[in-house]
PDB file of N, CA and C in Angstrom:
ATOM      1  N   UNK A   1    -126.679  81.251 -73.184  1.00  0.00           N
ATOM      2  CA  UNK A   1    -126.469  82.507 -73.871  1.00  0.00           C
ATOM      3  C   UNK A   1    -125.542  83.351 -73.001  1.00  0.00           C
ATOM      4  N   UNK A   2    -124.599  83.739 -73.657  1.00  0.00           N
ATOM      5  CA  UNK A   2    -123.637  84.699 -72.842  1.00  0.00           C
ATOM      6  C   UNK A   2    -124.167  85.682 -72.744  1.00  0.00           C
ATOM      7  N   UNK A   3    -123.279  86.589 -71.970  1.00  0.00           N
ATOM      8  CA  UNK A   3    -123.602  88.323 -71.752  1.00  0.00           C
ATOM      9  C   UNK A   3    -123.734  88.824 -72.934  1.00  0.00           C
ATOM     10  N   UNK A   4    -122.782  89.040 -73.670  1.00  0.00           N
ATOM     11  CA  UNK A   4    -122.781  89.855 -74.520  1.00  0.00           C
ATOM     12  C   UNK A   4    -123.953  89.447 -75.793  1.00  0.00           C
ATOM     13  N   UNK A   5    -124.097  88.119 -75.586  1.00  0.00           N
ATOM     14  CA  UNK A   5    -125.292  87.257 -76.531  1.00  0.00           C
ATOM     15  C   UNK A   5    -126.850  88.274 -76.143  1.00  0.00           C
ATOM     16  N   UNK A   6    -126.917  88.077 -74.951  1.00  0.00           N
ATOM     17  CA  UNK A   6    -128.175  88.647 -74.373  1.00  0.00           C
ATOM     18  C   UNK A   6    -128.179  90.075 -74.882  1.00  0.00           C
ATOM     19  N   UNK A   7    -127.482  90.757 -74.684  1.00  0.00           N
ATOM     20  CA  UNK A   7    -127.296  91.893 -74.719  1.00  0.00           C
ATOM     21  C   UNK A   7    -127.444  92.513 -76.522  1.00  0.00           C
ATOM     22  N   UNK A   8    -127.133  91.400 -77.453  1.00  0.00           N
ATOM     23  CA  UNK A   8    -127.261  92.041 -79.221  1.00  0.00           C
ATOM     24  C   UNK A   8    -128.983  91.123 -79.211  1.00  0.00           C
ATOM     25  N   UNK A   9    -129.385  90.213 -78.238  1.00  0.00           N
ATOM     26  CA  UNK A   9    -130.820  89.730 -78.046  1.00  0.00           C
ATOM     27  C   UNK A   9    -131.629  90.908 -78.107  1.00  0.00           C
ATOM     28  N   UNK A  10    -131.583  91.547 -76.877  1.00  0.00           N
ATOM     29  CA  UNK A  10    -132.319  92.325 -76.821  1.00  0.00           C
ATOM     30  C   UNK A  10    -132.306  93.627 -77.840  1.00  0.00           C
ATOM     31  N   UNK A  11    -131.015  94.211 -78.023  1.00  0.00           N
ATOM     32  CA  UNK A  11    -130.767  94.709 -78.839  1.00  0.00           C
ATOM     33  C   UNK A  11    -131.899  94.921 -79.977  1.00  0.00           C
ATOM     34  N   UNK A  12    -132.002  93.217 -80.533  1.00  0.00           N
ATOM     35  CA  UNK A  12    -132.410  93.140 -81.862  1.00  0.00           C
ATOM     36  C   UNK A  12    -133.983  92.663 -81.430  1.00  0.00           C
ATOM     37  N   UNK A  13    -134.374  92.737 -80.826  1.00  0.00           N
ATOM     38  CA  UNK A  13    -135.154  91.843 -80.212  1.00  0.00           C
ATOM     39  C   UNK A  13    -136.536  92.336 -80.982  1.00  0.00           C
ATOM     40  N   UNK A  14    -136.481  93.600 -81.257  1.00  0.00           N
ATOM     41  CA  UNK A  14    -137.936  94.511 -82.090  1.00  0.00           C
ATOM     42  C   UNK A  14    -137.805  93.493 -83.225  1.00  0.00           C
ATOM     43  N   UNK A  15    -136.714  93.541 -83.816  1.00  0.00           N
ATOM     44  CA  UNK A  15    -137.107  93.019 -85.092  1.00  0.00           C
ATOM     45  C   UNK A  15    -137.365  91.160 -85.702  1.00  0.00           C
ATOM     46  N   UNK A  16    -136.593  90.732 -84.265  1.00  0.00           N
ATOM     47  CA  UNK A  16    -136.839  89.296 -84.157  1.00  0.00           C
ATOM     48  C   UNK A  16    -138.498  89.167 -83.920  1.00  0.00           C
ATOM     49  N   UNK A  17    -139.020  89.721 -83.244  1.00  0.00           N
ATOM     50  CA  UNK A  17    -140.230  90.042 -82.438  1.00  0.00           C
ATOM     51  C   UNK A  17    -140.918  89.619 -83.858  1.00  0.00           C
ATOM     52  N   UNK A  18    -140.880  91.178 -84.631  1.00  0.00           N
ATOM     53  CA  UNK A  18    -141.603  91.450 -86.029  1.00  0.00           C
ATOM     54  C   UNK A  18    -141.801  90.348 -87.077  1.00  0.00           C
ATOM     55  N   UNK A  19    -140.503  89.638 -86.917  1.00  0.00           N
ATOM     56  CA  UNK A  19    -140.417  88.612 -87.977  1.00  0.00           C
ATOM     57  C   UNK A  19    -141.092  86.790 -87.518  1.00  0.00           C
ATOM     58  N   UNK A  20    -140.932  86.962 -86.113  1.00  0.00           N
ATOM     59  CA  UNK A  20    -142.021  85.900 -85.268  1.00  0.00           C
ATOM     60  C   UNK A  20    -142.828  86.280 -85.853  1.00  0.00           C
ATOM     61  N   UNK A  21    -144.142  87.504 -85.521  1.00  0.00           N
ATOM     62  CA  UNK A  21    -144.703  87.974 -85.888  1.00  0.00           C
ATOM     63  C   UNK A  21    -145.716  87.339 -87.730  1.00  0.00           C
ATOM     64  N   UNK A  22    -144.729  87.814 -88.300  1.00  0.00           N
ATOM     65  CA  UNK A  22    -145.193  87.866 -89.971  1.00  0.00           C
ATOM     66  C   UNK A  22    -145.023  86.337 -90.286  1.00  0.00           C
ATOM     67  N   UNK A  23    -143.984  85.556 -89.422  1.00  0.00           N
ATOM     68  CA  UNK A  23    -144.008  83.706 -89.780  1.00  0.00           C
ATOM     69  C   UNK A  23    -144.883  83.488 -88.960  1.00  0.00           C
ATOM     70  N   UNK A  24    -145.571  84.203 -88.089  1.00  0.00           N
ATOM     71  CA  UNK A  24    -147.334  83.536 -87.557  1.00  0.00           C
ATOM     72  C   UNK A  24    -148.326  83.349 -88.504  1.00  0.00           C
ATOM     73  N   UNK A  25    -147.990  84.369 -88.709  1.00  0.00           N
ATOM     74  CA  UNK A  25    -149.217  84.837 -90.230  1.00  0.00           C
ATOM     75  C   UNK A  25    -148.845  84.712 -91.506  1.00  0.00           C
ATOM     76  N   UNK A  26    -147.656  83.723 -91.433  1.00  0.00           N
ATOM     77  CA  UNK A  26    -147.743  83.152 -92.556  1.00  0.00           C
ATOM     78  C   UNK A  26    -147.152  83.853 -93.996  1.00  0.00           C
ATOM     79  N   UNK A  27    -146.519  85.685 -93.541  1.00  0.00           N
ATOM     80  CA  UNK A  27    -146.405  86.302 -94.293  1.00  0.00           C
ATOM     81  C   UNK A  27    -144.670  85.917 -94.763  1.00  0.00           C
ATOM     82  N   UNK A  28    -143.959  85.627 -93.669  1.00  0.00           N
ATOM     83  CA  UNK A  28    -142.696  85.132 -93.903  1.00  0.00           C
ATOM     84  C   UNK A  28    -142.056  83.777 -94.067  1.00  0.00           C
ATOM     85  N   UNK A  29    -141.748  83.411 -95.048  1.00  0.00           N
ATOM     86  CA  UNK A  29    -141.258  81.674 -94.771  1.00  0.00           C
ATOM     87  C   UNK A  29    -140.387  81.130 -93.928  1.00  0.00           C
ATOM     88  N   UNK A  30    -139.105  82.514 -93.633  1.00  0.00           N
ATOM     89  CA  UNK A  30    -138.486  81.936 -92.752  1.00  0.00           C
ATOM     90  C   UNK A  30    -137.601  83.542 -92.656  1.00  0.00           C
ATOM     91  N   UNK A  31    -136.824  83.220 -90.965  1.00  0.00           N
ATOM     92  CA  UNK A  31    -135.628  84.302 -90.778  1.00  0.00           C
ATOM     93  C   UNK A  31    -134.517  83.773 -89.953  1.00  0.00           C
ATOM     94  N   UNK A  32    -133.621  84.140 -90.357  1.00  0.00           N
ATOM     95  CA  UNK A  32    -132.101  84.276 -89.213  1.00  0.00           C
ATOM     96  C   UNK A  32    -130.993  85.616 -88.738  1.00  0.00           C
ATOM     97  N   UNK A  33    -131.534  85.567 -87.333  1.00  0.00           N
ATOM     98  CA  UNK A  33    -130.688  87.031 -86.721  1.00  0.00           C
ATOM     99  C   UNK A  33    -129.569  86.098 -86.021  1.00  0.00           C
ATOM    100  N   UNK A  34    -128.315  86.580 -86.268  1.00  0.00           N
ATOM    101  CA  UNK A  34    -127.508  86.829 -85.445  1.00  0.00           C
ATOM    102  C   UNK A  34    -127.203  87.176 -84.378  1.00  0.00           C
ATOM    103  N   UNK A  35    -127.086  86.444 -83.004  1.00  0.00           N
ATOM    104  CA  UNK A  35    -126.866  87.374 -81.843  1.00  0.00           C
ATOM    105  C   UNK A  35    -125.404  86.884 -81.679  1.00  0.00           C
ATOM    106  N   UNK A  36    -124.500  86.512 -82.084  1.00  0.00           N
ATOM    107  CA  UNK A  36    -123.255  86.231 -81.732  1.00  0.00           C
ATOM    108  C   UNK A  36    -122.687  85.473 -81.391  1.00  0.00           C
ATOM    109  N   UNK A  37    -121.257  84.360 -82.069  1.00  0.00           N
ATOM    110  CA  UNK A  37    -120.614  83.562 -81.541  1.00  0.00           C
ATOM    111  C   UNK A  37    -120.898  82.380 -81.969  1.00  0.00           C
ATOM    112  N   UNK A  38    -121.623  82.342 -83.317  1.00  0.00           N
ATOM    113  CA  UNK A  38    -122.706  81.498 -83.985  1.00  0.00           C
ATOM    114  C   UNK A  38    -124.015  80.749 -83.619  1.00  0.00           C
ATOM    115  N   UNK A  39    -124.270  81.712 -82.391  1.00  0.00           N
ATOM    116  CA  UNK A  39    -125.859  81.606 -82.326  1.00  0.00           C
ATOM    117  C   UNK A  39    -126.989  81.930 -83.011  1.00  0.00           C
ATOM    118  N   UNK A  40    -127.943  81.717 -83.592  1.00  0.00           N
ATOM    119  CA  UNK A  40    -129.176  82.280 -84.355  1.00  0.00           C
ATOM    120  C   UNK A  40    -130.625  82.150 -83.697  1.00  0.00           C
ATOM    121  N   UNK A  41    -131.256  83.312 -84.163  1.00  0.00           N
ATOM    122  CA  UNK A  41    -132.190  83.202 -83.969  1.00  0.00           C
ATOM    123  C   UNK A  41    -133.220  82.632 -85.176  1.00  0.00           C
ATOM    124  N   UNK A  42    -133.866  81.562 -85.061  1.00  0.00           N
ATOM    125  CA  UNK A  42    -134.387  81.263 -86.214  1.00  0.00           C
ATOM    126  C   UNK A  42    -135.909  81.010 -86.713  1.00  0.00           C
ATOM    127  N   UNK A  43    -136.178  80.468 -88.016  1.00  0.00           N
ATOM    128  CA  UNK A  43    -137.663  79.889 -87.717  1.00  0.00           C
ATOM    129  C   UNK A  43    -137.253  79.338 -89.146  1.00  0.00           C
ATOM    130  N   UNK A  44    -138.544  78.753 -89.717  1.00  0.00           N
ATOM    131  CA  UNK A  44    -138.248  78.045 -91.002  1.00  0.00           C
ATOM    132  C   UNK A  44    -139.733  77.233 -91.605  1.00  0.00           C
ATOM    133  N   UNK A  45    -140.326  77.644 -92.471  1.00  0.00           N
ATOM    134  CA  UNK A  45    -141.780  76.736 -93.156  1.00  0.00           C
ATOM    135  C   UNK A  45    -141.742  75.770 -92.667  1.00  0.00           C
ATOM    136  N   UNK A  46    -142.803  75.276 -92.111  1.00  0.00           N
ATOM    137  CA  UNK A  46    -142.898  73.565 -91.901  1.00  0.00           C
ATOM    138  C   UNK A  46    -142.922  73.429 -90.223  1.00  0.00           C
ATOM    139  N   UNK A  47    -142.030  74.530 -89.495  1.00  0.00           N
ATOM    140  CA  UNK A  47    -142.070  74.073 -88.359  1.00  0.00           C
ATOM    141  C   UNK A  47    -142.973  75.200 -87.449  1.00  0.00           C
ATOM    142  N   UNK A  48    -143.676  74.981 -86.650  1.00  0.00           N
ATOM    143  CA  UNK A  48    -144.155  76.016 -85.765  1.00  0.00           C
ATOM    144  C   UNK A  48    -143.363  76.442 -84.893  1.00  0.00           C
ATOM    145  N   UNK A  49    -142.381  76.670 -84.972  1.00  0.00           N
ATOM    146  CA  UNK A  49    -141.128  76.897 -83.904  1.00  0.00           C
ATOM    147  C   UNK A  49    -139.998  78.099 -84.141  1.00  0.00           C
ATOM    148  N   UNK A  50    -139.726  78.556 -82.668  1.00  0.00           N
ATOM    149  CA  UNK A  50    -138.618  79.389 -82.556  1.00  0.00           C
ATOM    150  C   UNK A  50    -137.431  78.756 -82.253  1.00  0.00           C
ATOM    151  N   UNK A  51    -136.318  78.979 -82.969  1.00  0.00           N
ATOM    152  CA  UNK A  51    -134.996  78.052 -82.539  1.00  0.00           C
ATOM    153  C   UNK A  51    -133.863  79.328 -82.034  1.00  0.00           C
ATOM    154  N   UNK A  52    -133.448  79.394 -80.541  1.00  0.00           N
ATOM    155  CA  UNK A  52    -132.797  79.955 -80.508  1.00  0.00           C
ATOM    156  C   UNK A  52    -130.925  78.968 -80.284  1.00  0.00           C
ATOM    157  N   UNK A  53    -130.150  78.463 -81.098  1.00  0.00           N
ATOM    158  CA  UNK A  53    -129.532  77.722 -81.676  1.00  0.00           C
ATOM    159  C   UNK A  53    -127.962  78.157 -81.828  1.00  0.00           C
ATOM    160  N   UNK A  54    -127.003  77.098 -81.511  1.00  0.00           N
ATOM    161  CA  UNK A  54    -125.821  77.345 -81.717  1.00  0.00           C
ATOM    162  C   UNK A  54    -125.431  76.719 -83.536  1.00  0.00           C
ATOM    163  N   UNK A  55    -125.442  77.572 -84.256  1.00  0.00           N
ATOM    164  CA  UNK A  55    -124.585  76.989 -85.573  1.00  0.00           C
ATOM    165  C   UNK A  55    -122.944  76.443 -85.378  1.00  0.00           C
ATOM    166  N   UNK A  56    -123.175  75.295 -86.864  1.00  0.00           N
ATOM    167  CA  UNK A  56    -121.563  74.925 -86.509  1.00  0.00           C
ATOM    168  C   UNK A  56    -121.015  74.774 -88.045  1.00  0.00           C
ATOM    169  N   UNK A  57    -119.771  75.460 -88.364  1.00  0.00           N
ATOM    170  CA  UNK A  57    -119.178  75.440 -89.576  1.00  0.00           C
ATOM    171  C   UNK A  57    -118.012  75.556 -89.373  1.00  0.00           C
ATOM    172  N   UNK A  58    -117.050  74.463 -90.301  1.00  0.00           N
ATOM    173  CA  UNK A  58    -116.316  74.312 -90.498  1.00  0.00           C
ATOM    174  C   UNK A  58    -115.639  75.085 -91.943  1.00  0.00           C
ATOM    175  N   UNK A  59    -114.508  75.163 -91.901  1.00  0.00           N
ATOM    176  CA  UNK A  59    -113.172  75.552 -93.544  1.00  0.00           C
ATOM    177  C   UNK A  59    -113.832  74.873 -94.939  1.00  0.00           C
ATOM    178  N   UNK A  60    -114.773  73.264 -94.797  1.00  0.00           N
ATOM    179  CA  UNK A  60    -114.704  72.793 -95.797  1.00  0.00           C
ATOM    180  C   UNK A  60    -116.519  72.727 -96.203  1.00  0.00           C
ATOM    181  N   UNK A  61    -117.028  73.671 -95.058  1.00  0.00           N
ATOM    182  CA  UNK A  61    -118.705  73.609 -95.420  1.00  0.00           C
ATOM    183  C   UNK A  61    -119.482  74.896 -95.517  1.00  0.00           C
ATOM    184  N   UNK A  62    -119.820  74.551 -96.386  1.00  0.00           N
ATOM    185  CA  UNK A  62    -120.489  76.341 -97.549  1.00  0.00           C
ATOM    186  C   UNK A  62    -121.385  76.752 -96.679  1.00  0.00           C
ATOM    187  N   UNK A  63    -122.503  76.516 -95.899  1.00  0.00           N
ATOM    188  CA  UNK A  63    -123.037  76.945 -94.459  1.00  0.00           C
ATOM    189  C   UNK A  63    -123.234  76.619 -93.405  1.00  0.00           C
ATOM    190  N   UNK A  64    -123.168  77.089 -92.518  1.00  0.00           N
ATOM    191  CA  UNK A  64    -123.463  76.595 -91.102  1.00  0.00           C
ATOM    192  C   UNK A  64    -125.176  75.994 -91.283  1.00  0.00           C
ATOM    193  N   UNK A  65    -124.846  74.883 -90.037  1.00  0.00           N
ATOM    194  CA  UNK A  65    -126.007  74.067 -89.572  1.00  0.00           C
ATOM    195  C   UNK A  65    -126.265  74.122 -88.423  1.00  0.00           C
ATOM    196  N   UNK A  66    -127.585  74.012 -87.990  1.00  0.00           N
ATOM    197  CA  UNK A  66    -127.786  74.143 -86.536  1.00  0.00           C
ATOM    198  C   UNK A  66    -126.829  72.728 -85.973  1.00  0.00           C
ATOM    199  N   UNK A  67    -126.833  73.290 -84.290  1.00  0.00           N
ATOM    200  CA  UNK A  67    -126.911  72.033 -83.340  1.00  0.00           C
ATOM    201  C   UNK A  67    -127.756  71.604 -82.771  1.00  0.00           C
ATOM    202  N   UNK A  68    -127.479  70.580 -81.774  1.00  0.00           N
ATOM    203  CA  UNK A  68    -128.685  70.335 -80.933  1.00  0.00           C
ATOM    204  C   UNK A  68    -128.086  71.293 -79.867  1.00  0.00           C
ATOM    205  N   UNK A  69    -127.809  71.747 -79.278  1.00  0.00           N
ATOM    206  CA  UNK A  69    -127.430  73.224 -78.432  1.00  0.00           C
ATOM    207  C   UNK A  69    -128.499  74.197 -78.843  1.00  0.00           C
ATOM    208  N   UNK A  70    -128.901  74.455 -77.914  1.00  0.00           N
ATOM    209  CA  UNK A  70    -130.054  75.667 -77.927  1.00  0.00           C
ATOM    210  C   UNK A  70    -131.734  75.344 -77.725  1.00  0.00           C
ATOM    211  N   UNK A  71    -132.728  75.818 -77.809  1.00  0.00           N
ATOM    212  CA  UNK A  71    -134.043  75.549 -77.132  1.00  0.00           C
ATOM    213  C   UNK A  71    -134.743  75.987 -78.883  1.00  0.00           C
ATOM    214  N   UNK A  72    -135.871  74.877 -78.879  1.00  0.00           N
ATOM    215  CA  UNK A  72    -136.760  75.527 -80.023  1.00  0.00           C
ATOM    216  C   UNK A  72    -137.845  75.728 -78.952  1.00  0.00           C
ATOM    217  N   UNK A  73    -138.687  77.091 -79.233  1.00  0.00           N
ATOM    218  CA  UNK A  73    -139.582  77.513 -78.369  1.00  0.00           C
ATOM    219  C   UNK A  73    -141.422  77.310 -79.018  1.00  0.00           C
ATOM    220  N   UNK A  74    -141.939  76.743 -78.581  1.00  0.00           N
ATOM    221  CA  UNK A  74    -143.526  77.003 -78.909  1.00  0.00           C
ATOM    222  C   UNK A  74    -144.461  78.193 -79.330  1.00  0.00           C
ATOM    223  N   UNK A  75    -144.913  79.191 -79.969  1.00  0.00           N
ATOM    224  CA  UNK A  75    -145.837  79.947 -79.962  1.00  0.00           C
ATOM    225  C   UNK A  75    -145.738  80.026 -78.584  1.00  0.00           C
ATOM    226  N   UNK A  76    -146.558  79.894 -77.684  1.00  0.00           N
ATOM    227  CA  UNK A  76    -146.476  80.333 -76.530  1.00  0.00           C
ATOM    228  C   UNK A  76    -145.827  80.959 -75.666  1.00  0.00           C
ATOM    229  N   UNK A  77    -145.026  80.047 -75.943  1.00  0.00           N
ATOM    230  CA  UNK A  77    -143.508  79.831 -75.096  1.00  0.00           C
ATOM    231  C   UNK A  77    -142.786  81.198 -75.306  1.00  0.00           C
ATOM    232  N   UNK A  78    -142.705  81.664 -77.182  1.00  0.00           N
ATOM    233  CA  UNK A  78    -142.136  83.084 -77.670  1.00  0.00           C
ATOM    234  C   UNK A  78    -142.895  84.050 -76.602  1.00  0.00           C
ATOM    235  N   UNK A  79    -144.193  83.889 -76.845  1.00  0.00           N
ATOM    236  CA  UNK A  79    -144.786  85.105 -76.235  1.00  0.00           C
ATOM    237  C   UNK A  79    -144.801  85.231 -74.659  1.00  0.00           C
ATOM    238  N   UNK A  80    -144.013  84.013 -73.648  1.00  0.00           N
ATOM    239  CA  UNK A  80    -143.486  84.746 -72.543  1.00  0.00           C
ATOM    240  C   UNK A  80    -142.417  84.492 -72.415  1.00  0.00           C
ATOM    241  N   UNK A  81    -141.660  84.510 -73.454  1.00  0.00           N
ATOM    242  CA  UNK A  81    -140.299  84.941 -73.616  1.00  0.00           C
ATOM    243  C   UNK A  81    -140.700  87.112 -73.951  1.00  0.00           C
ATOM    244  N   UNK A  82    -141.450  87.217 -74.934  1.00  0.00           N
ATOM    245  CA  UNK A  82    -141.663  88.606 -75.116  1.00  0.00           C
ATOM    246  C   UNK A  82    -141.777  89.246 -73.859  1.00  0.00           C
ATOM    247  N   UNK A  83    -142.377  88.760 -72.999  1.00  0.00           N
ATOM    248  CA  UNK A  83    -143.007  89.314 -71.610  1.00  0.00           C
ATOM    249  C   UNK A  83    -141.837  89.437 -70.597  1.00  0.00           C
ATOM    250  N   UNK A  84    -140.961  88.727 -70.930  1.00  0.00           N
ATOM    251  CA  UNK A  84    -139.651  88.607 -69.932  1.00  0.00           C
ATOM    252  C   UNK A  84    -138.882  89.650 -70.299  1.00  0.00           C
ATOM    253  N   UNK A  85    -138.869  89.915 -71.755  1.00  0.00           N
ATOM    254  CA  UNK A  85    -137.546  90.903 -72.563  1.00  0.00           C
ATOM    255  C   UNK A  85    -138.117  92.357 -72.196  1.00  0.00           C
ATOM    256  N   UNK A  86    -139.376  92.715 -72.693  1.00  0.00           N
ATOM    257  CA  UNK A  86    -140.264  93.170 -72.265  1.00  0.00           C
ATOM    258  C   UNK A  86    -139.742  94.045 -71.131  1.00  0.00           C
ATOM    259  N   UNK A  87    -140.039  93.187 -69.890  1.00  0.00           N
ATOM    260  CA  UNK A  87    -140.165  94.137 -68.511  1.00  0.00           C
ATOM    261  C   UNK A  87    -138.074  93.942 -67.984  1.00  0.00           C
ATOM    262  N   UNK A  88    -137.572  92.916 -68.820  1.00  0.00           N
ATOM    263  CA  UNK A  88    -135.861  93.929 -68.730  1.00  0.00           C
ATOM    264  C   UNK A  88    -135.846  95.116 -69.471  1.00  0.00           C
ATOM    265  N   UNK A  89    -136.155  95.586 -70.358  1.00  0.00           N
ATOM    266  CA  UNK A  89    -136.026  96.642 -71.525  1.00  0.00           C
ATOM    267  C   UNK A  89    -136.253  97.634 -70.676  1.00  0.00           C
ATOM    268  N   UNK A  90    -137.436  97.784 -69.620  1.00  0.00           N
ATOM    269  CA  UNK A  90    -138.406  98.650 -69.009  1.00  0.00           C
ATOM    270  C   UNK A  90    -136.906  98.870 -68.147  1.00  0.00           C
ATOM    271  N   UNK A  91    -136.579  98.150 -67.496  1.00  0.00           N
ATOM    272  CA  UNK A  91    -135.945  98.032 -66.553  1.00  0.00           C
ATOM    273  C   UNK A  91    -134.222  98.973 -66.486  1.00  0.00           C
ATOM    274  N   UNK A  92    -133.663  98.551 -67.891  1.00  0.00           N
ATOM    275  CA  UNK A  92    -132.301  99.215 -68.363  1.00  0.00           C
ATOM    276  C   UNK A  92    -132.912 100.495 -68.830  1.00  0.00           C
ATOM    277  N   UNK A  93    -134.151 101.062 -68.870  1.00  0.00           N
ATOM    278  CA  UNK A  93    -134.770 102.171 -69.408  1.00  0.00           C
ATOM    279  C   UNK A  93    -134.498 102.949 -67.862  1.00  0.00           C
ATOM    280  N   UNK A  94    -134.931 102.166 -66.904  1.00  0.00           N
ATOM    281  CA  UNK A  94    -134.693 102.848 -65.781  1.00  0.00           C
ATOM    282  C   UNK A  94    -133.736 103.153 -65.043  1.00  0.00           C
ATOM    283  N   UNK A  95    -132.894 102.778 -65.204  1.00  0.00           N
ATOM    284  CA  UNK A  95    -131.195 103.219 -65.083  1.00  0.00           C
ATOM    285  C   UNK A  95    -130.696 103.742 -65.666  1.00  0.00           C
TER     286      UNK A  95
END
């Protein structure tokens, strides 16, 4: 993830959070945020997983598809990822 990737991450990160969140519980089937450069943040029915993912599209294909580039994360795994974003947020708060 580049700089500027990290940086629309955190950015968005409340609402990525929210939407983990509601596909725990089952309330959402699926979401995709944008952090830039055709990365996504994703999830999708069927899988218990966070995909943070490079998309790839070409001139002659109606949407982008993931790659294998990028990490799918565990339940767990999200929630100390939260804990990491978390205490940077705290941190650029303090500067």
């Amino acid at each position: 993830m580049t700089g500027p990737q990290f940086a629309e991450f955190v950015h968005i990160f409340n609402d990525i959070d929210n939407d983990v969140k509601e596909f725990r519980n089952k309330k959402l089937d699926s979401f995709k945020h944008d952090i830039g450069d055709g990365v996504f943040v994703t999830a999708s029915n069927g899988f218990a997983l966070v995909h943070i993912r490079l998309y790839y599209q070409n001139e002659d294909m109606p949407i982008a598809l993931p790659t294998k580039t990028g990490i799918a994360l565990r339940f767990d795994e999200w929630d100390a990822l939260v804990n990491v974003v978390e205490n940077v947020q705290k941190r650029i708060e303090l500067i």
